[in-house]
N, C-alpha and C. Protein backbone atom coordinates (compact mmCIF):
# COMPACT_ATOMS: atom_id res chain seq x y z
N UNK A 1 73.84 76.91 83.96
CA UNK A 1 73.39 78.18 83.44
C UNK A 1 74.61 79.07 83.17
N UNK A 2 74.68 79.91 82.02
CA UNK A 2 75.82 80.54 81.87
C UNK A 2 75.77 81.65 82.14
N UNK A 3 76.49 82.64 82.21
CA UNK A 3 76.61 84.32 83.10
C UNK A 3 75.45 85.11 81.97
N UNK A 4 75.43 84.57 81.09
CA UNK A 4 74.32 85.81 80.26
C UNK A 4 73.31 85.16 80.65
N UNK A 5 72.36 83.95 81.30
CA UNK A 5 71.13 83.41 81.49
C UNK A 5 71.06 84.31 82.70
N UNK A 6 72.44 84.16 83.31
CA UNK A 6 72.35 84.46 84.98
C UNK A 6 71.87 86.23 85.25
N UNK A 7 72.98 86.91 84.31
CA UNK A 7 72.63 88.16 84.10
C UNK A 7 71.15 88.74 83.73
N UNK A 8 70.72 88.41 82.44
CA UNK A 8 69.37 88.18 82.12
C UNK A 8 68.39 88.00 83.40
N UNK A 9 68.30 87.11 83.59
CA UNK A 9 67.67 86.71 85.15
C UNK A 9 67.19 87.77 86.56
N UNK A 10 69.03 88.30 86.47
CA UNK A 10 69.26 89.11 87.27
C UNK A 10 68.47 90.50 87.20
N UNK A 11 68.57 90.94 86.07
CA UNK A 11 68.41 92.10 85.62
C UNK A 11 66.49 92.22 85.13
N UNK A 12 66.35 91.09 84.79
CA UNK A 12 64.74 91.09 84.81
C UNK A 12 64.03 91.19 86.36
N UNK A 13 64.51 90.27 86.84
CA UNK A 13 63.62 90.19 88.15
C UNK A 13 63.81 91.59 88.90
N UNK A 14 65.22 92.19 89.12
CA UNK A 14 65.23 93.72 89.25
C UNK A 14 63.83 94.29 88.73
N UNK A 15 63.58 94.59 87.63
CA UNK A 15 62.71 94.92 87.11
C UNK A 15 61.25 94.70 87.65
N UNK A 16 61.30 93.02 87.32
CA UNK A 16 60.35 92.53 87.89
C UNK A 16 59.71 93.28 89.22
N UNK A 17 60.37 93.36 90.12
CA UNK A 17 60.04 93.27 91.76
C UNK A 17 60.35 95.32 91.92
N UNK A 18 60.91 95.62 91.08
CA UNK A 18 61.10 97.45 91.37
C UNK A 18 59.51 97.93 90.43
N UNK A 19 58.75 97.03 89.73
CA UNK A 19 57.31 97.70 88.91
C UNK A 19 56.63 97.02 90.27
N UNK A 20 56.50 96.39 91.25
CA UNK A 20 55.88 96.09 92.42
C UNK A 20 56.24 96.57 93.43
N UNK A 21 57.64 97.63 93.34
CA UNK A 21 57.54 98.24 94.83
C UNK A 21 56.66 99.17 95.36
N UNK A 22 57.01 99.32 96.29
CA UNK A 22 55.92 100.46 97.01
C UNK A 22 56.59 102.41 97.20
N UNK A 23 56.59 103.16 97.32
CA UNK A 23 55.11 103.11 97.35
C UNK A 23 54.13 103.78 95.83
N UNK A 24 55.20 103.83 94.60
CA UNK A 24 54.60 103.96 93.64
C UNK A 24 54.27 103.09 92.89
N UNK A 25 54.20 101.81 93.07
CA UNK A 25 53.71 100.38 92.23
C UNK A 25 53.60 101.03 90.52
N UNK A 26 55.18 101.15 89.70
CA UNK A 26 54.72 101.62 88.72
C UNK A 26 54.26 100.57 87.63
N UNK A 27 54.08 99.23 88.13
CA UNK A 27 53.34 98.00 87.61
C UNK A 27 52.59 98.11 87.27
N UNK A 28 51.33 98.81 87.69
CA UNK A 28 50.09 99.09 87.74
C UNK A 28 49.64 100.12 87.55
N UNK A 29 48.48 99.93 86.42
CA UNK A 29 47.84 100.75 85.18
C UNK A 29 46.80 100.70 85.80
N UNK A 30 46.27 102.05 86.54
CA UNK A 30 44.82 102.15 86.83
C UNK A 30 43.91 101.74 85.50
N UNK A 31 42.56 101.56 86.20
CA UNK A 31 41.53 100.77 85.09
C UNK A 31 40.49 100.88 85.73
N UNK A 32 39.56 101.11 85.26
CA UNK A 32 37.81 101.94 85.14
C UNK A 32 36.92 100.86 86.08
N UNK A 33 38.11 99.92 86.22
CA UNK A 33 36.79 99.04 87.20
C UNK A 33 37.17 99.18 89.00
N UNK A 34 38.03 99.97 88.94
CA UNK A 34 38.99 100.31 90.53
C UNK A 34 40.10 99.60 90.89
N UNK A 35 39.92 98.12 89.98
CA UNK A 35 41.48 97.47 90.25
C UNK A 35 42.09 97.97 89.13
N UNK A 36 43.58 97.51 89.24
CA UNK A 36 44.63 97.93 88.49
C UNK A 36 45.17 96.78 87.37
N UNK A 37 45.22 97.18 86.72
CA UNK A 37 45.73 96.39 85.54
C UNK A 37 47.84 96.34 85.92
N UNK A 38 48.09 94.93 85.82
CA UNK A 38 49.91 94.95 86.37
C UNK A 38 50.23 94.77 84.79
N UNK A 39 51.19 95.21 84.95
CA UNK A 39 52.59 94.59 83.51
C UNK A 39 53.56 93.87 84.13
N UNK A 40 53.12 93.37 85.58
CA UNK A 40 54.81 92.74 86.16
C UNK A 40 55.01 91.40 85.61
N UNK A 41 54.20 91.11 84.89
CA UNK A 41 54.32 89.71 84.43
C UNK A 41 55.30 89.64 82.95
N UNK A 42 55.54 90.80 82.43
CA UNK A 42 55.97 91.14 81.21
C UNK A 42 57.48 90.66 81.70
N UNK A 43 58.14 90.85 82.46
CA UNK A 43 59.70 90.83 82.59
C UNK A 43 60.09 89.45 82.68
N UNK A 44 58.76 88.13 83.38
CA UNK A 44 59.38 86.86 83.49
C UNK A 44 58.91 86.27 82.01
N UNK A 45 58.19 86.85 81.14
CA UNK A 45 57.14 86.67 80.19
C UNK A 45 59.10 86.84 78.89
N UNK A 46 59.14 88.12 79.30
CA UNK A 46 60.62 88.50 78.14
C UNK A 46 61.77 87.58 78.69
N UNK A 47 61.82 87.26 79.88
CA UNK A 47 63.09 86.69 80.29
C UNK A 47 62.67 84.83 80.07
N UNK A 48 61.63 84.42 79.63
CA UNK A 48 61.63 82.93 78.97
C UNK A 48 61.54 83.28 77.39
N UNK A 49 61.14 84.34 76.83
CA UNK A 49 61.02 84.16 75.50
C UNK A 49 62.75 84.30 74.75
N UNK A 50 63.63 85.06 75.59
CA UNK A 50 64.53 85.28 75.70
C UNK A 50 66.09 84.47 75.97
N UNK A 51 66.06 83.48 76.99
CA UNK A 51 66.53 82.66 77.70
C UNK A 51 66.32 81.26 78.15
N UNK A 52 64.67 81.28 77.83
CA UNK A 52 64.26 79.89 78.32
C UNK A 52 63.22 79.56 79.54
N UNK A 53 62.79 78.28 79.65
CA UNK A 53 61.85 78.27 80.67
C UNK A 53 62.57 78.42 81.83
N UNK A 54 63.79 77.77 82.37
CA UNK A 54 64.55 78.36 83.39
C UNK A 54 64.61 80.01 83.89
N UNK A 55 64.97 80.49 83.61
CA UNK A 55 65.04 81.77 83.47
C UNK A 55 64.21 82.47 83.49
N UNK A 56 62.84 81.80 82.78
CA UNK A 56 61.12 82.49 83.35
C UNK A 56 60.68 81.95 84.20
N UNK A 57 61.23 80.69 85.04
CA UNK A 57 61.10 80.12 86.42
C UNK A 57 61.62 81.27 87.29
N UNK A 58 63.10 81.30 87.25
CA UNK A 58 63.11 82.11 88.18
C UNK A 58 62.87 83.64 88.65
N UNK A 59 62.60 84.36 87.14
CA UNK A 59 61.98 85.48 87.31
C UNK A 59 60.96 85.44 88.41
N UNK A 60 60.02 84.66 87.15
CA UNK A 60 58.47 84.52 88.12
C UNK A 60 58.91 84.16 89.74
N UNK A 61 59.70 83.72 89.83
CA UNK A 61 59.83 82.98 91.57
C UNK A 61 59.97 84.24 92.38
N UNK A 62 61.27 85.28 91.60
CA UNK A 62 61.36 86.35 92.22
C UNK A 62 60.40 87.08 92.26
N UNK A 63 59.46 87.37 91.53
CA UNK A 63 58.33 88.49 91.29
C UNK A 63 57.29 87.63 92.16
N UNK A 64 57.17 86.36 92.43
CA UNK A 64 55.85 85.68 93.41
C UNK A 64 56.63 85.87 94.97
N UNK A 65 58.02 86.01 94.87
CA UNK A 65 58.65 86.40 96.42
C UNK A 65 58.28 87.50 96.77
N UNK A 66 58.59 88.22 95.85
CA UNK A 66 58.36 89.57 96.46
C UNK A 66 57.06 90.48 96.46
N UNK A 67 56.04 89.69 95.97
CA UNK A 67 54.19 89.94 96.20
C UNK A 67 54.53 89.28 97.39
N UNK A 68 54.66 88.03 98.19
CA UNK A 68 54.69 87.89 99.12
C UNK A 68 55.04 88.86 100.21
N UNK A 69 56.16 88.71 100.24
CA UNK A 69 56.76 89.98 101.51
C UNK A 69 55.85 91.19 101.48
N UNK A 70 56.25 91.53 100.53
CA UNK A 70 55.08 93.15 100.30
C UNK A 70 53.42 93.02 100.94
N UNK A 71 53.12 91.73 100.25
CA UNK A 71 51.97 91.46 101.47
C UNK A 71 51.99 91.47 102.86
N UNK A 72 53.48 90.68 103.45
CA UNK A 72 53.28 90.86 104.39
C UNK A 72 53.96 91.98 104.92
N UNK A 73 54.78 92.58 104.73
CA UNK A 73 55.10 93.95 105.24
C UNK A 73 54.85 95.77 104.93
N UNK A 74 54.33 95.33 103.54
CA UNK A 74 53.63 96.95 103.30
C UNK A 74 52.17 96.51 102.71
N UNK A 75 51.01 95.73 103.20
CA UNK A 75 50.02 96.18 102.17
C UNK A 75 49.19 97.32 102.14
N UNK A 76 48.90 97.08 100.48
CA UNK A 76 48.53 98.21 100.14
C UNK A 76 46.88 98.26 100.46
N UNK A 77 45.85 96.77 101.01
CA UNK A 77 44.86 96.89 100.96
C UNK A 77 44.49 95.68 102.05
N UNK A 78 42.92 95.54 101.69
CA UNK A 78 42.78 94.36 103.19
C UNK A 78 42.99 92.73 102.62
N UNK A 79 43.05 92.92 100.80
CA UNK A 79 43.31 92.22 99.81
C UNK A 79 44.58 91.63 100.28
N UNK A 80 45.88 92.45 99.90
CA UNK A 80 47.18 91.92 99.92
C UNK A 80 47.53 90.69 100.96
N UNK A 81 46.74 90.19 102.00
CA UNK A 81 46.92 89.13 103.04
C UNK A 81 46.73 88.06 102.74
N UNK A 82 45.85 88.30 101.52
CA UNK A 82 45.61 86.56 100.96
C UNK A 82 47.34 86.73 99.96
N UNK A 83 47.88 87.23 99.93
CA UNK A 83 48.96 87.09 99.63
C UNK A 83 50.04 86.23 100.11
N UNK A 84 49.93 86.69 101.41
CA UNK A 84 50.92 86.04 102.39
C UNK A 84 51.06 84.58 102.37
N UNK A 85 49.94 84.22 101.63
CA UNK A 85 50.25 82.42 101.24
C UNK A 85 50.78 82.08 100.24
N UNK A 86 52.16 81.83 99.94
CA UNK A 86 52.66 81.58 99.27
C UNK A 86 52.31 80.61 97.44
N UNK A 87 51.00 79.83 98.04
CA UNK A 87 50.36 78.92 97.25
C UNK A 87 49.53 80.03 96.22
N UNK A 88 49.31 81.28 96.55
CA UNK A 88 48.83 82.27 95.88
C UNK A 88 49.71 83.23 95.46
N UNK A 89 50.88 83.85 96.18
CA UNK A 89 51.58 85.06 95.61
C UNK A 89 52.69 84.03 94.60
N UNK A 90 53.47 82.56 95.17
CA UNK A 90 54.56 82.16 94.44
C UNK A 90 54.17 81.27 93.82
N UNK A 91 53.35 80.14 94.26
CA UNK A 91 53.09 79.17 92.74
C UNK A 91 52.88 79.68 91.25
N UNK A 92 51.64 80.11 91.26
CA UNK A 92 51.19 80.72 90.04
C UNK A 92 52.35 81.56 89.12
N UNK A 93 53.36 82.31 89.86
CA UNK A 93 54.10 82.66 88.86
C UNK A 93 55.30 81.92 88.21
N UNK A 94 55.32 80.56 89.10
CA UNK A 94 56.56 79.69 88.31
C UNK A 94 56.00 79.47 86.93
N UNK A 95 54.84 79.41 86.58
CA UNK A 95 54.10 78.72 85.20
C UNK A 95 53.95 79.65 84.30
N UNK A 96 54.32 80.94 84.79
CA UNK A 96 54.37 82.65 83.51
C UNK A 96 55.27 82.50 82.50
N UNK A 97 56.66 81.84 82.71
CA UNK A 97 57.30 81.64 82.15
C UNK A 97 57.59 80.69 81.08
N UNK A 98 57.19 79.39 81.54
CA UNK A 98 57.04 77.89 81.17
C UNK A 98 55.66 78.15 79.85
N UNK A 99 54.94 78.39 80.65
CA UNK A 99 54.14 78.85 79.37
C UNK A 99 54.34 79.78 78.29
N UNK A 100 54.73 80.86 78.51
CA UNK A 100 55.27 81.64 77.50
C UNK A 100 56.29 80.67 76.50
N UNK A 101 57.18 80.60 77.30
CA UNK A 101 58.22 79.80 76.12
C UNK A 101 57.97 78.47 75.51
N UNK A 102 56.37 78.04 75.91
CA UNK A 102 55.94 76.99 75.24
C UNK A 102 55.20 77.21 74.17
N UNK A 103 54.65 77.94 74.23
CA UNK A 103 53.46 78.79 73.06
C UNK A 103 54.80 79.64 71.75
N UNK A 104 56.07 80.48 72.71
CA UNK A 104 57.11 80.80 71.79
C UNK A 104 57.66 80.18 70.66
N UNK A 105 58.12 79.27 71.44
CA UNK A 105 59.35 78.49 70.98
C UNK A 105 58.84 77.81 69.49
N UNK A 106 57.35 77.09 69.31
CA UNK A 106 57.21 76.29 68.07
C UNK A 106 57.07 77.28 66.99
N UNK A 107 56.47 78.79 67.82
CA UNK A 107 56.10 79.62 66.42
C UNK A 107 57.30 80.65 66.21
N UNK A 108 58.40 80.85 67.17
CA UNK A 108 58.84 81.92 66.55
C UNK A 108 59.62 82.10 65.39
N UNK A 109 59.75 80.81 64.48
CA UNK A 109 60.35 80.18 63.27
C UNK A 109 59.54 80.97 61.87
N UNK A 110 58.24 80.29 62.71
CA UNK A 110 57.14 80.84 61.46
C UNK A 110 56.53 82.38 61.06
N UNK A 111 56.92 83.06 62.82
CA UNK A 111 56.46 84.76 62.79
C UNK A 111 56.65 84.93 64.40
N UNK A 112 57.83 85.69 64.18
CA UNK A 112 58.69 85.95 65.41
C UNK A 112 57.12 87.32 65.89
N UNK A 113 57.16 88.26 65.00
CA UNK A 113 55.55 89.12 65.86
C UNK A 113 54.91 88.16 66.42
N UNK A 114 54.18 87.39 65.87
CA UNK A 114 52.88 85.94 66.22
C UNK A 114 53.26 85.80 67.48
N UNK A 115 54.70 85.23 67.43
CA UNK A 115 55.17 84.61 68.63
C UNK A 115 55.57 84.80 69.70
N UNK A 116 55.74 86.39 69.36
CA UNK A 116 55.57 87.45 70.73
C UNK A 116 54.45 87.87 71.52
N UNK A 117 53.67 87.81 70.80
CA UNK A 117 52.34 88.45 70.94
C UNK A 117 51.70 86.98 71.91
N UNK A 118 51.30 85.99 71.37
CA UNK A 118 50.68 84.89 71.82
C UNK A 118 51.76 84.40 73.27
N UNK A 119 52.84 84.51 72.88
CA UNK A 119 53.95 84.36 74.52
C UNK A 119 53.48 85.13 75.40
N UNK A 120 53.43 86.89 74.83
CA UNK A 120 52.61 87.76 76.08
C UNK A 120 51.68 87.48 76.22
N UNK A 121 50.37 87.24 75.80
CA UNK A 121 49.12 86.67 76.17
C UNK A 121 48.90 85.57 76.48
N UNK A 122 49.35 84.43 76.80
CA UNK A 122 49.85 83.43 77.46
C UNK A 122 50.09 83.35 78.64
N UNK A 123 51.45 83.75 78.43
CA UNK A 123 51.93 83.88 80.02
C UNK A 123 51.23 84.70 80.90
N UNK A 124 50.72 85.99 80.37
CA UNK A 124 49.96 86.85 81.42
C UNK A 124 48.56 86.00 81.56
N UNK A 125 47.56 85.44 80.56
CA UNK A 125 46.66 85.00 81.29
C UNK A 125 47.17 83.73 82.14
N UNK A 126 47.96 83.20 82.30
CA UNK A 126 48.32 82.28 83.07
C UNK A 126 48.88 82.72 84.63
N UNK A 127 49.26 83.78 84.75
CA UNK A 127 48.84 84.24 85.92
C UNK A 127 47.72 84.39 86.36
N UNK A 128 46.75 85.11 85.55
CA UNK A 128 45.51 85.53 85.53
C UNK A 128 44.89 84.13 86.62
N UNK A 129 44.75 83.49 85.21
CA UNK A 129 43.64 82.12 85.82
C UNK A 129 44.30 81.16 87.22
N UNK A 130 45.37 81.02 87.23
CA UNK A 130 46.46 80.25 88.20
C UNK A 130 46.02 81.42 89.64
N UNK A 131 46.47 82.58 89.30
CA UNK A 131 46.02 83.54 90.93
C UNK A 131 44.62 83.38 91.00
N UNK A 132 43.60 83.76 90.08
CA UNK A 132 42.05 83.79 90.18
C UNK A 132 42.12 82.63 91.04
N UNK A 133 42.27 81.49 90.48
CA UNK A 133 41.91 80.03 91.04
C UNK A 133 42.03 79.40 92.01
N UNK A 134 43.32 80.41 92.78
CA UNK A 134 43.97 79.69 93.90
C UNK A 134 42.97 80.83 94.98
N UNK A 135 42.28 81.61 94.02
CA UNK A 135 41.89 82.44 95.43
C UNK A 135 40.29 82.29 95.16
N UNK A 136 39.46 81.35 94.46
CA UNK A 136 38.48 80.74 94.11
C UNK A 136 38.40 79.42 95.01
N UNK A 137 39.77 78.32 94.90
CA UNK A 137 39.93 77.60 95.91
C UNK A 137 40.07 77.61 97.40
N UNK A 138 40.77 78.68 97.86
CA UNK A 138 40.76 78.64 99.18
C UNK A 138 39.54 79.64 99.69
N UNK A 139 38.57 79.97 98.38
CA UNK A 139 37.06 80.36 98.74
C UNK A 139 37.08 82.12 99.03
N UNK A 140 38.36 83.00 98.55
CA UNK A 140 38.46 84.15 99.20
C UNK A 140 37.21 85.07 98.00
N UNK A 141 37.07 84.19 96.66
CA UNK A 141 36.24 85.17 95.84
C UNK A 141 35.39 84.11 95.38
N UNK A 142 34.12 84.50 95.18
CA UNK A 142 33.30 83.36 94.87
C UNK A 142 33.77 83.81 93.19
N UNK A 143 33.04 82.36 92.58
CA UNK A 143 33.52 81.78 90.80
C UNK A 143 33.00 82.87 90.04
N UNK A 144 32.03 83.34 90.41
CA UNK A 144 31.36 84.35 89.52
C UNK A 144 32.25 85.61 89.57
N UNK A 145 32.26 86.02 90.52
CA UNK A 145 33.20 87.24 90.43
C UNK A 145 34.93 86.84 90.09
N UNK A 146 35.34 85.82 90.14
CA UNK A 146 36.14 85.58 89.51
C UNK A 146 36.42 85.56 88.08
N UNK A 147 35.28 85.17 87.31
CA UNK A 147 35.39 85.14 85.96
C UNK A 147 34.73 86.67 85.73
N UNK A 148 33.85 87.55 86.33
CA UNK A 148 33.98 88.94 85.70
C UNK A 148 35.51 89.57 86.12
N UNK A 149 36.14 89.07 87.02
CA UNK A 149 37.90 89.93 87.05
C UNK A 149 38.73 89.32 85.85
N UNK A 150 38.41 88.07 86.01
CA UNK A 150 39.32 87.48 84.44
C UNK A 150 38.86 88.03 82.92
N UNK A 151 37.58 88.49 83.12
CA UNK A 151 37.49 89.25 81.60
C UNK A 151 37.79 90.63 81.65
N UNK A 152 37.33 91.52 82.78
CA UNK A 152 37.16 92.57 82.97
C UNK A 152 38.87 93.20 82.75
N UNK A 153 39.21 92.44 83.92
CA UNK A 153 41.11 92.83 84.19
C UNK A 153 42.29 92.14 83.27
N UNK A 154 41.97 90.55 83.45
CA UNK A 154 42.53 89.87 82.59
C UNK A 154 42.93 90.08 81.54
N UNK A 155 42.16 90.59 80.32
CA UNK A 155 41.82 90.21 79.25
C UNK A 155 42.81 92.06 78.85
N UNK A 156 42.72 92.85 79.39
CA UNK A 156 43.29 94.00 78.89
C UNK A 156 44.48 93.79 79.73
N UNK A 157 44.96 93.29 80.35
CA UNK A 157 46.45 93.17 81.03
C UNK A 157 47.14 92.56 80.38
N UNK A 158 46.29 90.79 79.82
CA UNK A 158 47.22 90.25 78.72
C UNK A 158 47.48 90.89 77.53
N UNK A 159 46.76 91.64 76.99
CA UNK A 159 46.54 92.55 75.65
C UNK A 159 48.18 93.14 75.80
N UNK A 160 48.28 94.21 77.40
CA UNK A 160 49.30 95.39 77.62
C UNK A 160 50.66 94.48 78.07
N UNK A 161 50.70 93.03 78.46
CA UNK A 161 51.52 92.30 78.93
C UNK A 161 51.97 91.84 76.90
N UNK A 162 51.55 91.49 76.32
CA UNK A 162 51.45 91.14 74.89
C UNK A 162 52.42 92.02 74.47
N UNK A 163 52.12 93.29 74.63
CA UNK A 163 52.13 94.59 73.92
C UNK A 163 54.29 94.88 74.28
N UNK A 164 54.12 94.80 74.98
CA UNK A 164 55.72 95.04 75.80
C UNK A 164 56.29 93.73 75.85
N UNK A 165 55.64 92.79 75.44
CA UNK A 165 56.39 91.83 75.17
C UNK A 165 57.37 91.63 73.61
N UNK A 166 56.01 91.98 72.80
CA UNK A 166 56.57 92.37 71.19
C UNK A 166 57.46 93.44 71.38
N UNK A 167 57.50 94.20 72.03
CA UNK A 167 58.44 95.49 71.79
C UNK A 167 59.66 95.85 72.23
N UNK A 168 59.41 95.31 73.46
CA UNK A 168 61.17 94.45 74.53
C UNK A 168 61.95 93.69 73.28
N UNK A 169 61.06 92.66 73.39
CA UNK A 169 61.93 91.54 72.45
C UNK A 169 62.29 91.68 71.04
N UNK A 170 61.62 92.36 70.43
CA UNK A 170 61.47 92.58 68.48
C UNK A 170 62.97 93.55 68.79
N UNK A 171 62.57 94.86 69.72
CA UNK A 171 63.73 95.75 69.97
C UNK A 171 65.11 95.14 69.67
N UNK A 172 65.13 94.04 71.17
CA UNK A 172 66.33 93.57 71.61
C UNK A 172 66.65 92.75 70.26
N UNK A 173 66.10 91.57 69.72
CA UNK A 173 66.40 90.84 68.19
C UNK A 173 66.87 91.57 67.38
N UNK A 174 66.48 92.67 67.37
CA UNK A 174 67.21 93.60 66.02
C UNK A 174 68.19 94.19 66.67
N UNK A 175 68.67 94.64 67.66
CA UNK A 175 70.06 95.14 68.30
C UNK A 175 70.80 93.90 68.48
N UNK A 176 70.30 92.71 68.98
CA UNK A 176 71.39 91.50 69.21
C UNK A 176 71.93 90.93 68.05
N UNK A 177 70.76 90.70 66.54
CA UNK A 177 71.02 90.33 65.64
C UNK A 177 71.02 91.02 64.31
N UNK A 178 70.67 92.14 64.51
CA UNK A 178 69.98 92.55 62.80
C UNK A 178 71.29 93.05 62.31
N UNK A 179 72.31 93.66 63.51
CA UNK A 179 73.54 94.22 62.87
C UNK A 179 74.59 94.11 63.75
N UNK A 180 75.83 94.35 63.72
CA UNK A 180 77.22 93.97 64.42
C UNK A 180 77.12 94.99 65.42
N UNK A 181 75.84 94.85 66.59
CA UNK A 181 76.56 95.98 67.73
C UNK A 181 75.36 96.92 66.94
N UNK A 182 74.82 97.82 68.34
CA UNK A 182 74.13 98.48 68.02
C UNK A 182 74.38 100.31 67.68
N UNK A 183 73.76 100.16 66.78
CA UNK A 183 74.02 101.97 66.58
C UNK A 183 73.04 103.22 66.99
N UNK A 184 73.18 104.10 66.62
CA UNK A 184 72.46 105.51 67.42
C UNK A 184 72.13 105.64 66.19
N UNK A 185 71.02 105.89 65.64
CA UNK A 185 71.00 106.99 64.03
C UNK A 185 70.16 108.38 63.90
């Protein structure tokens, strides 16, 4: 990996894990159903569309570490404990990345927007269904109420995870490439 993957990396998961601290979780977009809608998935989501599936590995690893700990040392609810299992706060986010830059990578040739957009909605429902599931499996939410959180929450998180994905990245493409070095105008 070279110092700009490493940097990149660095500087996302910062991100990543400071929109999940406590005690202002500015991750999270209140929403009309009492849970919160996150964007933390957006930073491992930009750092594979960006860098690669590596690099949205280890975001996500950092951002599923540090739901962990936070579960276990500040939660915010009686929720956050099913956290503390790693098979729920860290698996699910190694695959935010991997997916994004799989859905990216064939289209961003054909329509770099397209390919932002479908990377953010991707990768975020792939948290979505990967956390739902693991907490469907170890029986903490029955299936039904799982699939009203995956439409209810899901479905407008990937939208806002989408949304900052096109706009991070389109941004950064036109400052990295559109001209020699970026200007103020």
């Amino acid at each position: 990996m070279n110092a700009r993957k490493i940097a990149v990396a660095g500087v996302l998961s910062a991100v990543a894990i400071f929109l999940g601290a406590p005690p202002l979780h500015p991750g999270f977009i209140p929403w009309f159903t009492g849970a919160s809608l996150t964007i933390m998935a957006a930073p491992v989501i930009i750092g594979a569309v960006l860098e690669g599936p590596v690099v949205g590995t280890i975001i996500g690893f950092l951002f599923g570490a540090s739901s962990l700990i936070e579960a276990a040392i500040a939660p915010a609810g009686p929720t956050d404990a099913w956290f503390t299992n790693p098979l729920i706060s860290v698996l699910p986010r190694l695959f935010i990345g991997l997916v994004a830059w799989l859905i990216y990578r064939p289209l961003e040739k054909r329509s770099l927007p397209a390919a932002l957009v479908l990377a953010g909605l991707g990768g975020s429902l792939t948290n979505t269904v990967l956390v739902l599931g693991m907490l469907g499996l170890y029986g903490y939410l029955h299936w039904g109420l799982i699939l009203t959180i995956a439409a209810v929450n899901g479905a407008p998180e990937a939208v806002a995870n989408a949304i900052l994905t096109l706009a991070v990245v389109a941004a950064w493409k036109r400052v990295a490439y559109g001209r020699k070095g970026a200007q103020l105008e």
